[in-house]
C-alpha atoms as a PDB file:
ATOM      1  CA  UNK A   1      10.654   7.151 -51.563  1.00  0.00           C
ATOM      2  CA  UNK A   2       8.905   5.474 -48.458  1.00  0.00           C
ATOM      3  CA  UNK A   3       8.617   1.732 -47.917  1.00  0.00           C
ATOM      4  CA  UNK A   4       4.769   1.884 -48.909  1.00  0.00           C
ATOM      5  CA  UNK A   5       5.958   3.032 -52.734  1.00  0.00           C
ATOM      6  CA  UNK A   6       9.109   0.544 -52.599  1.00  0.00           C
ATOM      7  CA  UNK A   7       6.652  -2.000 -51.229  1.00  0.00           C
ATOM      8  CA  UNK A   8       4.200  -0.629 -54.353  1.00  0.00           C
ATOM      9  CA  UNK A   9       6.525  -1.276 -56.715  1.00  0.00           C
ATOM     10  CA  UNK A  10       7.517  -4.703 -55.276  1.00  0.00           C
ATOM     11  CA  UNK A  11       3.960  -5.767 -55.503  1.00  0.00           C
ATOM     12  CA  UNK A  12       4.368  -4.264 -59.334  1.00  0.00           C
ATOM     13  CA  UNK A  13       6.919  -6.505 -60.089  1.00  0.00           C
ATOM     14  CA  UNK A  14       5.303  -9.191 -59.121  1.00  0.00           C
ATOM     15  CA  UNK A  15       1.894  -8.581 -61.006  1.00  0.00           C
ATOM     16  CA  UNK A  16       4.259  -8.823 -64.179  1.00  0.00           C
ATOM     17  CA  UNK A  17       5.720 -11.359 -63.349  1.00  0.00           C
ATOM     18  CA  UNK A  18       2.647 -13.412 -63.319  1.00  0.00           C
ATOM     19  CA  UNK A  19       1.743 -11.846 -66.603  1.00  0.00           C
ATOM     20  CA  UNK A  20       4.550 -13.279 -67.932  1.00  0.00           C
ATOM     21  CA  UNK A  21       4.152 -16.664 -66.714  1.00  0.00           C
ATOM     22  CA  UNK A  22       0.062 -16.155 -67.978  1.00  0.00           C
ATOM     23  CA  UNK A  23       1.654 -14.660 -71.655  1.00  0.00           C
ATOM     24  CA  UNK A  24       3.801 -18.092 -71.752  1.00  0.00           C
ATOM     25  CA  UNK A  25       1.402 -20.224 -71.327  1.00  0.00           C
ATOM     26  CA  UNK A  26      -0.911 -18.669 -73.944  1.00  0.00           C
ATOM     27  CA  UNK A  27       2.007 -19.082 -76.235  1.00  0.00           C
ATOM     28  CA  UNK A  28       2.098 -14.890 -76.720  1.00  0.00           C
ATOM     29  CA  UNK A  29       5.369 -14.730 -76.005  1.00  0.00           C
ATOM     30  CA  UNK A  30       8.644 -17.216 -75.977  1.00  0.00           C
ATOM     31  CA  UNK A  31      10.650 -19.080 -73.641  1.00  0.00           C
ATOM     32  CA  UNK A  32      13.429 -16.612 -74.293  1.00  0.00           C
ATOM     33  CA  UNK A  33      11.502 -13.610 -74.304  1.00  0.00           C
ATOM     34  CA  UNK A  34       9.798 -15.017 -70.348  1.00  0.00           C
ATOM     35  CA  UNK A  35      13.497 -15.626 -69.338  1.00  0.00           C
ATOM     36  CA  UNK A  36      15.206 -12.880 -70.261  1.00  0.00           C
ATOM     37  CA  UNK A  37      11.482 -10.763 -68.868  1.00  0.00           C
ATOM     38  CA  UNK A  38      12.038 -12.828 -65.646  1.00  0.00           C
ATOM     39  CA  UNK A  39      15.644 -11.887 -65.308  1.00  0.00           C
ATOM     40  CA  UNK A  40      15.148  -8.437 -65.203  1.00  0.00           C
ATOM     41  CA  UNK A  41      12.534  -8.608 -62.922  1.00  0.00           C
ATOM     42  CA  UNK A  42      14.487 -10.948 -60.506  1.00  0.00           C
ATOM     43  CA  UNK A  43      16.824  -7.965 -59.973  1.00  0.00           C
ATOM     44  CA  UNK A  44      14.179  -5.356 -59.804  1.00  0.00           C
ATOM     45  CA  UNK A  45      12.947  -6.961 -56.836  1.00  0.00           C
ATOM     46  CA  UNK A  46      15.724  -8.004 -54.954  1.00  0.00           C
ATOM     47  CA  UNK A  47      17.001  -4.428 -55.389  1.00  0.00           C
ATOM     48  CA  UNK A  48      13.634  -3.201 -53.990  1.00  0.00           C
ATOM     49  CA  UNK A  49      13.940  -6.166 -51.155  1.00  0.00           C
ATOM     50  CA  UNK A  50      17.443  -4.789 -50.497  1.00  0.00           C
ATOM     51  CA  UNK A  51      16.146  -1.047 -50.350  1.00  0.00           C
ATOM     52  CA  UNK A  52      13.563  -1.841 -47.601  1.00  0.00           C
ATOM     53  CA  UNK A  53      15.625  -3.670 -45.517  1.00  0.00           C
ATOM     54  CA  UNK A  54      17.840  -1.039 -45.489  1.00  0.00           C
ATOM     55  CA  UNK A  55      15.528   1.572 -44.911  1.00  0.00           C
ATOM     56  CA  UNK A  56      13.982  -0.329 -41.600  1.00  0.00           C
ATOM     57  CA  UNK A  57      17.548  -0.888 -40.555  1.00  0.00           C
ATOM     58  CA  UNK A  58      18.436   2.552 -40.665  1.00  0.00           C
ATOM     59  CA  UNK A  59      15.293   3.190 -39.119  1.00  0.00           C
ATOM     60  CA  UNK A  60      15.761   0.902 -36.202  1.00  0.00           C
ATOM     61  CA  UNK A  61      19.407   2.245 -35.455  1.00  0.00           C
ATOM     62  CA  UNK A  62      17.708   6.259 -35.409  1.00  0.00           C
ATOM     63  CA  UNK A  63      18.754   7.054 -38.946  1.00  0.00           C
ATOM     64  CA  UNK A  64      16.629   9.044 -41.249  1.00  0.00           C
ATOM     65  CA  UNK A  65      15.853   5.962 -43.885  1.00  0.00           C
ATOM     66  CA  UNK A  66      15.124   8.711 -46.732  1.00  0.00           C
ATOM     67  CA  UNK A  67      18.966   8.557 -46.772  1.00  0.00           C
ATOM     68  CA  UNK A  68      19.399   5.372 -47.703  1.00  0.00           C
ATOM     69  CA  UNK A  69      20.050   5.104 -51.506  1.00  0.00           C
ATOM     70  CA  UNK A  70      18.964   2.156 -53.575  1.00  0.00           C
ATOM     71  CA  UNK A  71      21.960  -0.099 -54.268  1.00  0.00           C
ATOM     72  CA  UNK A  72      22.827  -0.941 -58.172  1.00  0.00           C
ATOM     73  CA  UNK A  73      21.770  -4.327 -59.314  1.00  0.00           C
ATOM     74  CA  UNK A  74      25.550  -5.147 -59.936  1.00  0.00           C
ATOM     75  CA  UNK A  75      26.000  -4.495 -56.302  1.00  0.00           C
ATOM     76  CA  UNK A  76      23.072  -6.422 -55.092  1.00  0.00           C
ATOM     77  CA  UNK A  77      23.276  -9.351 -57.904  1.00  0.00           C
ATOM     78  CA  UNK A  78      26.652  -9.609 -56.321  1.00  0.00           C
ATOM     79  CA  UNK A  79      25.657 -10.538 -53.166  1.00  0.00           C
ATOM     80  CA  UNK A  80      26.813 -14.425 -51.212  1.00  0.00           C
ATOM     81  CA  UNK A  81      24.394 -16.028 -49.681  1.00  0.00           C
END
């Protein structure tokens, strides 16, 4: 995977995100089903955030970032900040 299809599917993720927001508003969906939508796609993205900034570290210390796996949400959820 290269940074332009993580980067893709980051700009994905966001597109449904505002969807949701839009489907909310229209009253198609519920407050529950948005949240529980937005939750999902929270990790999503900070798992494709995580990937790329992996990848251009690896990069920037001569590593081959096509070796750099994608973490598991767990992992990344788990985080401090």
């Amino acid at each position: 995977m290269s940074d332009e299809n993580v980067l893709g599917r980051i700009n994905e993720l966001v597109d449904e995100e505002h969807k949701l927001r839009q489907q909310l508003a229209s009253g198609e969906i519920s407050t529950d089903e948005e949240h529980a939508r937005l939750r999902s796609l929270e990790e999503a993205l900070d798992q494709c955030w995580d990937l790329l900034r992996r990848r251009r570290s690896a990069r920037s210390l001569g590593g081959d970032a096509d070796d750099v796996p994608a973490r598991a949400v767990g992992e990344v959820e788990g985080y401090l900040q």
